[in-house]
N, C-alpha and C. Protein backbone atom coordinates (compact mmCIF):
# COMPACT_ATOMS: atom_id res chain seq x y z
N UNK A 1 -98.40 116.75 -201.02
CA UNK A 1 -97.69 118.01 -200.89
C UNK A 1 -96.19 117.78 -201.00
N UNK A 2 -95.76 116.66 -199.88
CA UNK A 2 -94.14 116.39 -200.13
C UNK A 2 -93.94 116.17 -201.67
N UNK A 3 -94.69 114.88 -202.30
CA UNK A 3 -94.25 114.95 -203.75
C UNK A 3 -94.39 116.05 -204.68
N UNK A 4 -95.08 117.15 -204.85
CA UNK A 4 -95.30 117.91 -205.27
C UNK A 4 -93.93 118.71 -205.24
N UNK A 5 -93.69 119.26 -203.97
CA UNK A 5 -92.67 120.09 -203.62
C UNK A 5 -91.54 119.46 -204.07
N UNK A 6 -91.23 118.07 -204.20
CA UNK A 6 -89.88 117.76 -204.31
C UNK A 6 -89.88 118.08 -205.60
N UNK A 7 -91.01 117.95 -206.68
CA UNK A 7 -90.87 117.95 -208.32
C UNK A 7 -90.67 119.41 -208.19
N UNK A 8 -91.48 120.38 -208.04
CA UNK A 8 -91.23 121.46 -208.11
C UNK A 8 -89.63 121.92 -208.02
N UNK A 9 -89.10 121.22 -207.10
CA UNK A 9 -87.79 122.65 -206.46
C UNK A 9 -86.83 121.41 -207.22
N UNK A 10 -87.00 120.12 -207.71
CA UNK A 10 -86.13 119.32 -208.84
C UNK A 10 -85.98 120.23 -210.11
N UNK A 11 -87.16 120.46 -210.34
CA UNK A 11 -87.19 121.42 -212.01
C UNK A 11 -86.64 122.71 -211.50
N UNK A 12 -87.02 123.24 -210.68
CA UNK A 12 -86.65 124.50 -210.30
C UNK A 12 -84.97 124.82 -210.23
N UNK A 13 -84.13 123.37 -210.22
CA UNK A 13 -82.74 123.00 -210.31
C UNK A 13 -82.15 122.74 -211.46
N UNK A 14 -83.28 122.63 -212.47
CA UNK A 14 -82.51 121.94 -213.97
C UNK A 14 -82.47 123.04 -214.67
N UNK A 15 -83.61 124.29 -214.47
CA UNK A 15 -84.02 124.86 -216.18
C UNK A 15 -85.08 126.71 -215.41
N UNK A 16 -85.17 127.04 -216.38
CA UNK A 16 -85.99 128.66 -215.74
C UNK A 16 -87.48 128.30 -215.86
N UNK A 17 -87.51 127.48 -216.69
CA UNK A 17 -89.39 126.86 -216.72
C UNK A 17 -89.47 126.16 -215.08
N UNK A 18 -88.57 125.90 -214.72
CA UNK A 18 -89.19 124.97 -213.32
C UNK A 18 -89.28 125.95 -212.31
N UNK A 19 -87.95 127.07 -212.40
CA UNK A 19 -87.91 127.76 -211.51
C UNK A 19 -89.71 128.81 -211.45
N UNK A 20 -89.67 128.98 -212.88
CA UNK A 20 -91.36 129.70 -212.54
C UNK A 20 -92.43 129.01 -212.51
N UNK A 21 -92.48 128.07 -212.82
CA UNK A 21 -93.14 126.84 -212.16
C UNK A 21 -93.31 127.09 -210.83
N UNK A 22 -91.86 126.74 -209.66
CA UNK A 22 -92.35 126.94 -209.03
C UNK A 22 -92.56 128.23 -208.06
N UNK A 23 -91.96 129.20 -208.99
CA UNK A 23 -92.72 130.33 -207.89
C UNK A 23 -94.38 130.46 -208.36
N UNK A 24 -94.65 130.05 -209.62
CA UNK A 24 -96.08 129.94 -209.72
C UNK A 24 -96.73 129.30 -208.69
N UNK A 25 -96.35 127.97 -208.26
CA UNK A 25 -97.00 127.45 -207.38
C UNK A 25 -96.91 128.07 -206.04
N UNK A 26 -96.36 128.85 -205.78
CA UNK A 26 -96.12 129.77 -204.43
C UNK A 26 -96.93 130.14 -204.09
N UNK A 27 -97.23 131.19 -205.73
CA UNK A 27 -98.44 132.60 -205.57
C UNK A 27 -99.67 131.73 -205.63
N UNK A 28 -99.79 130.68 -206.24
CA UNK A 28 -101.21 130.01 -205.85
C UNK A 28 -101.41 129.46 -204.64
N UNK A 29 -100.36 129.46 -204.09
CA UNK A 29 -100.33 128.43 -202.52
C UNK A 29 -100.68 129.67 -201.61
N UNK A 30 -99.90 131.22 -201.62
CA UNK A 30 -100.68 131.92 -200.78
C UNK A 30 -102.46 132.92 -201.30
N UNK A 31 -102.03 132.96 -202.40
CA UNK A 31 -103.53 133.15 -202.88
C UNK A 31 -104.83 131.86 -202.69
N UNK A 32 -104.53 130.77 -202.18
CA UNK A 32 -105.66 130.22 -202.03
C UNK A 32 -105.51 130.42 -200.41
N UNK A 33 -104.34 130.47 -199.78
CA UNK A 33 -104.55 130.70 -198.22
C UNK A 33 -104.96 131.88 -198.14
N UNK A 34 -104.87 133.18 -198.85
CA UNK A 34 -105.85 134.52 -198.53
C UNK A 34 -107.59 134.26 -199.05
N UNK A 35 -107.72 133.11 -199.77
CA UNK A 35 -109.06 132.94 -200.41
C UNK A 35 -109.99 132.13 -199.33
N UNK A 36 -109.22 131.65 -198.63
CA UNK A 36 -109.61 130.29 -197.10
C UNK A 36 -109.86 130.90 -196.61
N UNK A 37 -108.92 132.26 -196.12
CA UNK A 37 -109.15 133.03 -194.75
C UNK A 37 -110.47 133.83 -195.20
N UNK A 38 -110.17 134.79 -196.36
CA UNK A 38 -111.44 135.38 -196.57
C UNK A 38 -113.02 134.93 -196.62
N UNK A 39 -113.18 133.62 -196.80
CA UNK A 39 -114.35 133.27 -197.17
C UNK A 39 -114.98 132.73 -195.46
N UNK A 40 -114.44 132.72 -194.34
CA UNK A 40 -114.44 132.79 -193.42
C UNK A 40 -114.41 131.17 -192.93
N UNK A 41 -113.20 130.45 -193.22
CA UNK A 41 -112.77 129.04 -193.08
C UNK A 41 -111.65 129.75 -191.77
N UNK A 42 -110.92 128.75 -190.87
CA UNK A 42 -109.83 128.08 -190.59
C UNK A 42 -108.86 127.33 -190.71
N UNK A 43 -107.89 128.18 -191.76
CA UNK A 43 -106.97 127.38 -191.87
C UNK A 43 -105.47 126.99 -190.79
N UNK A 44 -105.69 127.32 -190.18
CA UNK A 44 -105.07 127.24 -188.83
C UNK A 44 -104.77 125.33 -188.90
N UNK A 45 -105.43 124.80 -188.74
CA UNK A 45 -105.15 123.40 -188.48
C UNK A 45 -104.24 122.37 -189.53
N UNK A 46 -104.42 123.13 -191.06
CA UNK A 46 -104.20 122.44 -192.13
C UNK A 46 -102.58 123.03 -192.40
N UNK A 47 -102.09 123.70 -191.38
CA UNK A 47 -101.10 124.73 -191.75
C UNK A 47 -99.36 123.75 -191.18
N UNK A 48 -99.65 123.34 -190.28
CA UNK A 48 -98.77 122.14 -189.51
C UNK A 48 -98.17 121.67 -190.55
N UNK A 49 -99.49 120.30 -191.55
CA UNK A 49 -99.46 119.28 -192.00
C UNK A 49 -98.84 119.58 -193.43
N UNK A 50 -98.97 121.49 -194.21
CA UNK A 50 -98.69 121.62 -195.30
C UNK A 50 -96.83 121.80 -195.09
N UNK A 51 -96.64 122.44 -194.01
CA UNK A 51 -95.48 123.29 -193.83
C UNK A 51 -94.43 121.58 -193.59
N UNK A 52 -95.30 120.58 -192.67
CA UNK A 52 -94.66 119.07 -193.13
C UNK A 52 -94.21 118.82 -194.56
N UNK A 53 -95.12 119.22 -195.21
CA UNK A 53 -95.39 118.03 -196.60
C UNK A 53 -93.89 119.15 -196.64
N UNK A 54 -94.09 120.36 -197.07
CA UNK A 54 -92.92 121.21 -197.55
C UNK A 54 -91.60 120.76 -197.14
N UNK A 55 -91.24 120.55 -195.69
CA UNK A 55 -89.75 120.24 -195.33
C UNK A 55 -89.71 118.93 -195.77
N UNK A 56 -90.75 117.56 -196.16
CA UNK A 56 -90.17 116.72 -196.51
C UNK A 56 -89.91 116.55 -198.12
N UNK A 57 -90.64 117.32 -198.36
CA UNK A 57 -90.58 117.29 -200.57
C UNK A 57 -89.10 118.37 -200.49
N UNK A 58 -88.46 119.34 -199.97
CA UNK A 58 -87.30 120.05 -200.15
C UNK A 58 -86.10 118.70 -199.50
N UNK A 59 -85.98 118.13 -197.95
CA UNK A 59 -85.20 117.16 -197.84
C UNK A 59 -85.28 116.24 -198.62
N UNK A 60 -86.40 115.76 -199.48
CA UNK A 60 -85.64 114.72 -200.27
C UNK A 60 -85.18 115.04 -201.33
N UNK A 61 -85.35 115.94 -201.74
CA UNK A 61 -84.98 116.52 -203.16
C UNK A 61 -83.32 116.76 -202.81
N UNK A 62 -83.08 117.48 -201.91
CA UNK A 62 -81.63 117.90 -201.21
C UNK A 62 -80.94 116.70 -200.95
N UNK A 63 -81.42 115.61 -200.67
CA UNK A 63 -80.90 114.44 -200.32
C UNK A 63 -80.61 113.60 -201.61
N UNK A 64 -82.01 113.81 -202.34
CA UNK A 64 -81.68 112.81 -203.71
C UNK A 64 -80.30 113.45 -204.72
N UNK A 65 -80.09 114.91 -204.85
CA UNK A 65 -80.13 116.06 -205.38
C UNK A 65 -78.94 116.87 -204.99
N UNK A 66 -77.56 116.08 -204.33
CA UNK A 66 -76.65 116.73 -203.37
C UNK A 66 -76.17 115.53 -202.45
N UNK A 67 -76.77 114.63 -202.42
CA UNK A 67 -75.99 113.72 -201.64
C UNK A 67 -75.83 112.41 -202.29
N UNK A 68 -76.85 111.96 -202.88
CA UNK A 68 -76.92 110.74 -203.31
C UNK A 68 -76.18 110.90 -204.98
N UNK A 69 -77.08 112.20 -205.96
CA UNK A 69 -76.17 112.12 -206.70
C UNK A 69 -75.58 113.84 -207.06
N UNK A 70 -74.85 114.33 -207.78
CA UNK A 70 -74.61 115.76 -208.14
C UNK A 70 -75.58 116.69 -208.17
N UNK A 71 -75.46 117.91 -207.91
CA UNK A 71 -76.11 118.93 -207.81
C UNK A 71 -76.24 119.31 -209.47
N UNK A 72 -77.00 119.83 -210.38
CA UNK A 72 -77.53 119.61 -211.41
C UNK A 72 -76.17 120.98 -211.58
N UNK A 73 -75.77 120.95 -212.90
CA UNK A 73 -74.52 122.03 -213.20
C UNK A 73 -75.43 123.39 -213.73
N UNK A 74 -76.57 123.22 -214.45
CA UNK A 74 -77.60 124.52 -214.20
C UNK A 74 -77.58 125.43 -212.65
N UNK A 75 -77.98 124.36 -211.99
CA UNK A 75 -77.89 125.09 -210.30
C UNK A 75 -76.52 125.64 -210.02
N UNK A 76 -75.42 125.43 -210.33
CA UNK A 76 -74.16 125.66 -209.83
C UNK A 76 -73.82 126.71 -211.12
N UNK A 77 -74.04 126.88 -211.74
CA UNK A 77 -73.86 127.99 -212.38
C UNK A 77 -74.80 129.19 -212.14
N UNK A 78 -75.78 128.79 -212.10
CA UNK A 78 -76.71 129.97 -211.07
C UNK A 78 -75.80 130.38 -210.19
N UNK A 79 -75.75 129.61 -209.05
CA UNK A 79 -75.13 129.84 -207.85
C UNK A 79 -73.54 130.81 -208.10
N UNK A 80 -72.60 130.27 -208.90
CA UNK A 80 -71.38 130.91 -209.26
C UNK A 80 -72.13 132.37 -210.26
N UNK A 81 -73.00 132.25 -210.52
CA UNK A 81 -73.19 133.95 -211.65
C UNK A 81 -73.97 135.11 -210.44
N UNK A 82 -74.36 134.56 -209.37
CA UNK A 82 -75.08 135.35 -208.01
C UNK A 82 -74.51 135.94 -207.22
């Protein structure tokens, strides 16, 4: 999940294919959590460990991505046209 998330919100920084990338992966991430609940599972337990994977695939990306080296000039022109 962390690696996942960090590729995701990396592309989601370079280009508009990553960015719908990853809101694609969003709508599949809560459409399979409405498909869990409905079919009469618990996802309650698995919910901790995903919302983990998430803060660590966004901190390293933020870390690799802003600290270690430049913020991609795609992203900062987003940011300055918003």
């Amino acid at each position: 999940m962390a690696l996942g998330w960090s590729l995701l919100t990396a592309a989601a920084d370079r280009s508009r294919l990553g960015r719908y990338l990853l809101y694609s992966a969003a709508v599949l991430a809560v459409v399979g959590i409405v498909w869990w609940v409905a079919t009469g599972s618990d996802p309650l337990p698995a919910i901790p460990l995903l919302l983990f994977g998430l803060a660590i695939g966004f901190a390293a990306n933020r870390l690799l991505f802003g600290v270690i080296r430049p913020v991609p000039e795609v992203r900062r022109a987003r940011q300055r046209n918003s």
